[in-house]
Protein backbone atom coordinates (compact mmCIF):
# COMPACT_ATOMS: atom_id res chain seq x y z
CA UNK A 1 11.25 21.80 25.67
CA UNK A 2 9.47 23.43 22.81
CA UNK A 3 8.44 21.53 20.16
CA UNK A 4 8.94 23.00 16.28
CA UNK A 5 5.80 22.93 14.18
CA UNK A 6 7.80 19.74 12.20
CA UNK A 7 7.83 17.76 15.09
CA UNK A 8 4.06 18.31 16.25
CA UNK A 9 3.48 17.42 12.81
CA UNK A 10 5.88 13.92 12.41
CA UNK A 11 4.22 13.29 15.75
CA UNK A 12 0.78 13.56 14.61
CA UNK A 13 1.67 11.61 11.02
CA UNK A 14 2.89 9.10 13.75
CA UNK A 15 -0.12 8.62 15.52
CA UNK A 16 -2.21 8.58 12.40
CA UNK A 17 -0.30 5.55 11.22
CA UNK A 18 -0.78 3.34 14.51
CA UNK A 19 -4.11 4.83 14.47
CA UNK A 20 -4.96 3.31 11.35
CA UNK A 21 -2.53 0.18 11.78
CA UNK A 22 -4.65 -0.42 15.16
CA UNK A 23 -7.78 -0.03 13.50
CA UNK A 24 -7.31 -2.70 10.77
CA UNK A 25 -5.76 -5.11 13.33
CA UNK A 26 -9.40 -4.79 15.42
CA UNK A 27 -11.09 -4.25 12.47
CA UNK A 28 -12.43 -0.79 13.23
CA UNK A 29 -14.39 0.64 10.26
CA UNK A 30 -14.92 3.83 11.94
CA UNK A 31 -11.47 4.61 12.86
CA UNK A 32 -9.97 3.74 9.78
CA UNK A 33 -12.51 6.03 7.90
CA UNK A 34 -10.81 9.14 9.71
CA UNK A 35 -6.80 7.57 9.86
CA UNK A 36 -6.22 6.81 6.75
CA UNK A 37 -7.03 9.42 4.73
CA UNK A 38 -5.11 11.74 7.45
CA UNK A 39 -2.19 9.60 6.64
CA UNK A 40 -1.14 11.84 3.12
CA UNK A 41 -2.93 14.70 4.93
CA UNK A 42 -0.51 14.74 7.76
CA UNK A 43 2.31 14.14 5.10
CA UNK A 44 1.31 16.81 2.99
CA UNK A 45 1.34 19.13 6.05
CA UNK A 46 4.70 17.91 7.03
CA UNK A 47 6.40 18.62 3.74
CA UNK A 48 4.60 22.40 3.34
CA UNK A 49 5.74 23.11 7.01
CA UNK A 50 9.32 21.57 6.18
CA UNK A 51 9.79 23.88 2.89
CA UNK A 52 9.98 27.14 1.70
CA UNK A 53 9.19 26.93 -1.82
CA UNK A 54 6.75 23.67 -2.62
CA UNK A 55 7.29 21.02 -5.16
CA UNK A 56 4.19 21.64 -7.26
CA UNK A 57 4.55 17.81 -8.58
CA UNK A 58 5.40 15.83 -5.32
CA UNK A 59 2.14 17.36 -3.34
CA UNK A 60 0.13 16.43 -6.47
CA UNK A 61 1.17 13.11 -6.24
CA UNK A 62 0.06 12.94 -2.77
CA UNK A 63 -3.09 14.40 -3.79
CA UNK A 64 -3.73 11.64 -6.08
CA UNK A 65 -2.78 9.24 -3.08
CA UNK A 66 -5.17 10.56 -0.75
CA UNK A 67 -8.07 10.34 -3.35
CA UNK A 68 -6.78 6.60 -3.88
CA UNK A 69 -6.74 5.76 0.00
CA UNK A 70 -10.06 7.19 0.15
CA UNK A 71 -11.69 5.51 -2.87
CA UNK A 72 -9.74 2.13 -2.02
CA UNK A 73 -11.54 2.02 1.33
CA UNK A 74 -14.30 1.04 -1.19
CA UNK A 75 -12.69 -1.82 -2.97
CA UNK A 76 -16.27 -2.99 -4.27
CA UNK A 77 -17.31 -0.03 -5.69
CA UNK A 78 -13.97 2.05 -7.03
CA UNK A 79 -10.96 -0.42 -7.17
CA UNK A 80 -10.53 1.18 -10.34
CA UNK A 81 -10.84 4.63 -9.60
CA UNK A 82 -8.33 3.82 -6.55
CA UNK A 83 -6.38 2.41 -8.90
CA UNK A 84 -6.31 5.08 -11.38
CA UNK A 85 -5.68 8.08 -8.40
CA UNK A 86 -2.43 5.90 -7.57
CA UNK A 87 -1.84 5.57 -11.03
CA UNK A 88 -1.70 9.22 -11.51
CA UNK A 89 0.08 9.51 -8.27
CA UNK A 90 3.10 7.64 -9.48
CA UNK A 91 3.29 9.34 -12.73
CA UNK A 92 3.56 12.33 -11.15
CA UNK A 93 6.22 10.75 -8.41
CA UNK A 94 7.94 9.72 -11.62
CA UNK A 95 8.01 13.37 -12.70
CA UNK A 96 9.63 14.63 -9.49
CA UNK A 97 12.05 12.14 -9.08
CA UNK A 98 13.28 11.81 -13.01
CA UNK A 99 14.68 15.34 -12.39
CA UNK A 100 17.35 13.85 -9.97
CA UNK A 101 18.51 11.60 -12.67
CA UNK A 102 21.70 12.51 -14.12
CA UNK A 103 22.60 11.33 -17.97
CA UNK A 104 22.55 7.89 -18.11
CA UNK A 105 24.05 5.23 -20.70
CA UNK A 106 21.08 3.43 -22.14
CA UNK A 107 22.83 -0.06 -21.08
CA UNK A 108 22.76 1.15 -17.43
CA UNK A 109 18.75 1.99 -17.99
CA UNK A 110 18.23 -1.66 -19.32
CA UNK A 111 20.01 -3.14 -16.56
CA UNK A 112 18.63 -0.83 -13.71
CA UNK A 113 15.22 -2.40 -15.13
CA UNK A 114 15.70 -6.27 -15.36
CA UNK A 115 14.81 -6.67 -11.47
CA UNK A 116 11.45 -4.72 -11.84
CA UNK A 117 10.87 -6.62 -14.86
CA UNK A 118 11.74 -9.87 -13.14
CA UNK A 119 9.36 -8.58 -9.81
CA UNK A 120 6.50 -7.60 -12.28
CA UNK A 121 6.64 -9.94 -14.61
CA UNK A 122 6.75 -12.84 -11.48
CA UNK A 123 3.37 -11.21 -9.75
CA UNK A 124 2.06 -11.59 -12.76
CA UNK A 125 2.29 -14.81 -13.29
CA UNK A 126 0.70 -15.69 -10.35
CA UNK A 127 -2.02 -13.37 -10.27
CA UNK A 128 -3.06 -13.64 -13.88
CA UNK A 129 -5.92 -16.13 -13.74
CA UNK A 130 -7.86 -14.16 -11.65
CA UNK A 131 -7.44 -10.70 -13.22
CA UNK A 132 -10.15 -11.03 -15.51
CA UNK A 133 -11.17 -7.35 -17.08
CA UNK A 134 -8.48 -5.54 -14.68
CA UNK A 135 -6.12 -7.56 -16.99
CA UNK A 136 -5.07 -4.49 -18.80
CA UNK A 137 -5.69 -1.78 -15.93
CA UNK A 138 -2.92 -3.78 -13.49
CA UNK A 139 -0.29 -4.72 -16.21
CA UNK A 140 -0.50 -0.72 -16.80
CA UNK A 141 -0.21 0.42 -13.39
CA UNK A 142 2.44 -2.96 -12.49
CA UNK A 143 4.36 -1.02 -15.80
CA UNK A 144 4.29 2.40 -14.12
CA UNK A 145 5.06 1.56 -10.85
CA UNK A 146 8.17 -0.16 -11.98
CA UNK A 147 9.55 2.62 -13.90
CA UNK A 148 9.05 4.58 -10.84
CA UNK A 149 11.67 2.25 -8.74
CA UNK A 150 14.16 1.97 -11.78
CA UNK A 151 14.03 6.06 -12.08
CA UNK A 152 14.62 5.98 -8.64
CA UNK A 153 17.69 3.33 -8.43
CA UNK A 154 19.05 5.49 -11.63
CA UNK A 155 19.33 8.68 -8.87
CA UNK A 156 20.33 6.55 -6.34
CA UNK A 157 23.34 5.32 -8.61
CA UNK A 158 23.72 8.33 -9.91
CA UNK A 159 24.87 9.99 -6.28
CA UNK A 160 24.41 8.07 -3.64
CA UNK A 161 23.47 10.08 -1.23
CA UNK A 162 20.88 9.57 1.90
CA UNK A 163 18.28 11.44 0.72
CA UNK A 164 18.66 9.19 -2.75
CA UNK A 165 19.08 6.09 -0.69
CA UNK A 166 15.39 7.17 0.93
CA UNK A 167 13.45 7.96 -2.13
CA UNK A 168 14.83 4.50 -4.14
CA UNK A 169 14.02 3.01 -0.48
CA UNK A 170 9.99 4.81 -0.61
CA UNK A 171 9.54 3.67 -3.87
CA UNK A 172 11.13 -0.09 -3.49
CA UNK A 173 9.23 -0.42 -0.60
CA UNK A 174 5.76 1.29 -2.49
CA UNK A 175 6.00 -1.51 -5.19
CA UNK A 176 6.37 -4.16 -2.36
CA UNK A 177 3.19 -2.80 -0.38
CA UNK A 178 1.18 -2.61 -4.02
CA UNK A 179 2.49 -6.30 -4.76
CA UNK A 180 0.95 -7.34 -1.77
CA UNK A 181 -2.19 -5.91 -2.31
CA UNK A 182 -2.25 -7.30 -5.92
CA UNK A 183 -1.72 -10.61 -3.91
CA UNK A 184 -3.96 -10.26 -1.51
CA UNK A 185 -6.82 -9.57 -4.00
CA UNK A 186 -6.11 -11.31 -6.34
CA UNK A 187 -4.52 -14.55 -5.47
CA UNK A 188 -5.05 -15.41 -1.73
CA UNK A 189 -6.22 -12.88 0.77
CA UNK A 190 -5.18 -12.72 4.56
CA UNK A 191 -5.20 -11.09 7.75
CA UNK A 192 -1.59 -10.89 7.69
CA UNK A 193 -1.45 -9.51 3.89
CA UNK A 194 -3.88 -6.87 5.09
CA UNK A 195 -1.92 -5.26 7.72
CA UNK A 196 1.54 -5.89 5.54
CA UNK A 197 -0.11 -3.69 3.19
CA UNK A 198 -0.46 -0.45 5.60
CA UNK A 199 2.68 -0.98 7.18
CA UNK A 200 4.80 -1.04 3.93
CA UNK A 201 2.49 1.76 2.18
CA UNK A 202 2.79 3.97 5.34
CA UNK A 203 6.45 3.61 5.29
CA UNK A 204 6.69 4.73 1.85
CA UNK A 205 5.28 7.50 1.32
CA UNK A 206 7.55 8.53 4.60
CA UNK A 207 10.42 7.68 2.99
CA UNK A 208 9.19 9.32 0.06
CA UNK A 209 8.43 12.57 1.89
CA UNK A 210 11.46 12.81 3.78
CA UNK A 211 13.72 12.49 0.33
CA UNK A 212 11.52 14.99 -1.25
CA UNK A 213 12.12 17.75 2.08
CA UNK A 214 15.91 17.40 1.68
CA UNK A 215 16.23 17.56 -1.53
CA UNK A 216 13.95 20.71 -1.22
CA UNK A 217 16.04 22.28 1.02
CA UNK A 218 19.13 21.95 -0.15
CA UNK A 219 18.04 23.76 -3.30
């Protein structure tokens, strides 16, 4: 059986993941300094192999998200620049995906947002006393993050389609894996926490991937 160039290349974005998955699980510096960058690298590949014509905006945003796995492998030194690369990486996720949205009734805007409010609003409540000067930085990016997922339940209302159903489903499962994290750092670390956050990140920038090739080629 021949194999398309898509397939080597979900295969290889496969093998990245455990890669990386296996490496945090046996804590395996080494490894995990070549997987998980390759993890947007193998995504980015995926999506230029899967398209004709680029979205100029989506593989920025996984730009962005490589430079944040890489400069979160160095929590000590550039949490904040990690922070800011995702940051950016989400704005930019929020540009691609807002042009999915059809018109929407402000009332259906504020009550697409109440659960990310609630979600955001909840993490930070627990995580507060020990935010210190990232105060500001994380009640930014927790703000961002959640207009991402209510942009992306707005297209997914909008037509609910399974491409929609995917990218509301990437970015739902995005804020879960950054939640975790926040937890994790900032109000009780754990083994278990650690590897949660791979898992869930991994699966959404999948998900996110996959909605974005669809929609790509069906235009």
């Amino acid at each position: 059986m021949k194999l398309t160039k898509t397939t080597v290349a979900s295969i290889f974005f496969l093998l990245v993941a455990i890669a990386d998955i296996y490496a945090i699980l046996v804590d395996n510096r080494d490894i995990e300094m070549i997987a998980k960058p390759l993890i947007t690298t193998s995504l980015v590949v995926l999506y230029l192999l899967s398209v004709k014509k680029p979205n100029f905006w989506y593989v920025s945003a996984v730009f962005f998200s490589f430079w944040g796995d890489v400069l979160l492998m160095f929590p000590d030194q550039y949490f904040v620049l990690g922070l800011a690369s995702f940051l950016l990486a989400h704005i930019l996720y929020i540009t691609v995906s807002s042009k999915f949205v059809s018109k929407t009734p402000v009332s259906k805007i504020i009550t697409h947002s109440i659960p990310f409010a609630l979600i955001l609003f909840g993490l930070m409540y627990m995580i507060y006393p020990n935010l210190g000067d990232l105060l500001i930085p994380v009640i930014v990016y927790g703000i961002v993050i959640s207009v991402f997922g209510v942009v992306t339940l707005l297209v997914y209302t909008g037509k609910k389609t399974t491409e929609n159903l995917w990218l509301f489903l990437g970015a739902l499962t995005f804020i879960v894996s950054d939640s975790i994290l926040a937890l994790n750092k900032f109000y009780e670390a754990s083994e278990i926490l650690g590897i949660s956050i791979m898992i869930t990140y991994i699966i959404a920038q999948y998900l996110i991937c996959k909605a974005i090739i669809i929609k790509s080629t069906k235009k």
